[in-house]
Protein backbone atom coordinates (compact mmCIF):
# COMPACT_ATOMS: atom_id res chain seq x y z
CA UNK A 1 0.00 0.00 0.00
CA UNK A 2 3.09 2.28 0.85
CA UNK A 3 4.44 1.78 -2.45
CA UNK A 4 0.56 3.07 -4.27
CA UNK A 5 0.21 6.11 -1.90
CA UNK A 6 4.09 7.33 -3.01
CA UNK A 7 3.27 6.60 -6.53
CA UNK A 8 -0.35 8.80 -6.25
CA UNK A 9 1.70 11.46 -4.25
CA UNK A 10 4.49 11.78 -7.08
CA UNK A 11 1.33 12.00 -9.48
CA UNK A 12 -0.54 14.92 -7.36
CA UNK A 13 2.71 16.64 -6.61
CA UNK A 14 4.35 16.14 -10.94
CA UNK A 15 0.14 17.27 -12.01
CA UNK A 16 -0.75 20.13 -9.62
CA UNK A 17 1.02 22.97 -11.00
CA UNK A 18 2.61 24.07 -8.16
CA UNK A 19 -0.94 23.81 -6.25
CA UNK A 20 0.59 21.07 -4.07
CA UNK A 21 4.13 20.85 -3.33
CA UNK A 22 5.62 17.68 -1.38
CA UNK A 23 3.94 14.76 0.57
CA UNK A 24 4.98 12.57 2.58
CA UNK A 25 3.13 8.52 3.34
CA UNK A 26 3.35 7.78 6.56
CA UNK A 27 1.40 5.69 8.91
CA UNK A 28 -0.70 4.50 5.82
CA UNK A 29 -1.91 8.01 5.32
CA UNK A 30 -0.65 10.21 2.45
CA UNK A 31 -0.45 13.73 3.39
CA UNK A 32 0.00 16.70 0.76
CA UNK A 33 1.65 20.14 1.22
CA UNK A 34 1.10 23.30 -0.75
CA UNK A 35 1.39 27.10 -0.36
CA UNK A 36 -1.28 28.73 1.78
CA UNK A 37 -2.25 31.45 -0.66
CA UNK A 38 -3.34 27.96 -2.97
CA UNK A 39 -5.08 25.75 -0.76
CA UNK A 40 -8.89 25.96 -2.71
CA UNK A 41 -6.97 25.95 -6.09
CA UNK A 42 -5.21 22.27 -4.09
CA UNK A 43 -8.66 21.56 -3.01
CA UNK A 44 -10.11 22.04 -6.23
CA UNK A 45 -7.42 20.14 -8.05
CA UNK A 46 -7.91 16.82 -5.54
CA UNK A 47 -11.62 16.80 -6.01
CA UNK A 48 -12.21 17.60 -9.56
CA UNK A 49 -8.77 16.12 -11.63
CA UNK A 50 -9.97 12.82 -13.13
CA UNK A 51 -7.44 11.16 -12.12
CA UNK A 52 -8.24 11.96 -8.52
CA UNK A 53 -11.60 12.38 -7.17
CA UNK A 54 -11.02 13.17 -3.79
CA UNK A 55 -14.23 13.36 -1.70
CA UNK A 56 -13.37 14.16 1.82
CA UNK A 57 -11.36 16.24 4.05
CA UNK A 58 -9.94 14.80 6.88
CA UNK A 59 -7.72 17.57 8.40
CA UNK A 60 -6.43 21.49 6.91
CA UNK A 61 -3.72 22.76 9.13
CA UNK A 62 -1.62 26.21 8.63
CA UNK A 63 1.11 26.70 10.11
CA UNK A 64 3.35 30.31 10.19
């Protein structure tokens, strides 16, 4: 499963423009990082790439 969530980070990361920036798998979670002033262009990008599909939010943190 490790090995899926790196290759669909690498794919979010290499298709989102700059949107999202790095991620990281850990724990069986993939988690995504992006600039702050772009988080509902990320948002947008998870949910409505077809690739993607992303339905739910499970956690939006800032940090300064």
């Amino acid at each position: 499963m490790s090995t899926d969530l790196n290759a669909l980070g690498q794919a979010i990361v290499a298709n989102s423009a700059g949107a999202i920036t790095t991620f990281e798998v850990a724990f069986g979670e993939l988690t995504v990082t992006g600039p702050a002033g772009r988080v509902l262009e990320a948002l947008t990008f998870l949910r409505d790439h077809t690739d993607y599909r992303f339905h739910q939010l499970v956690d939006l943190t800032g940090v300064a």
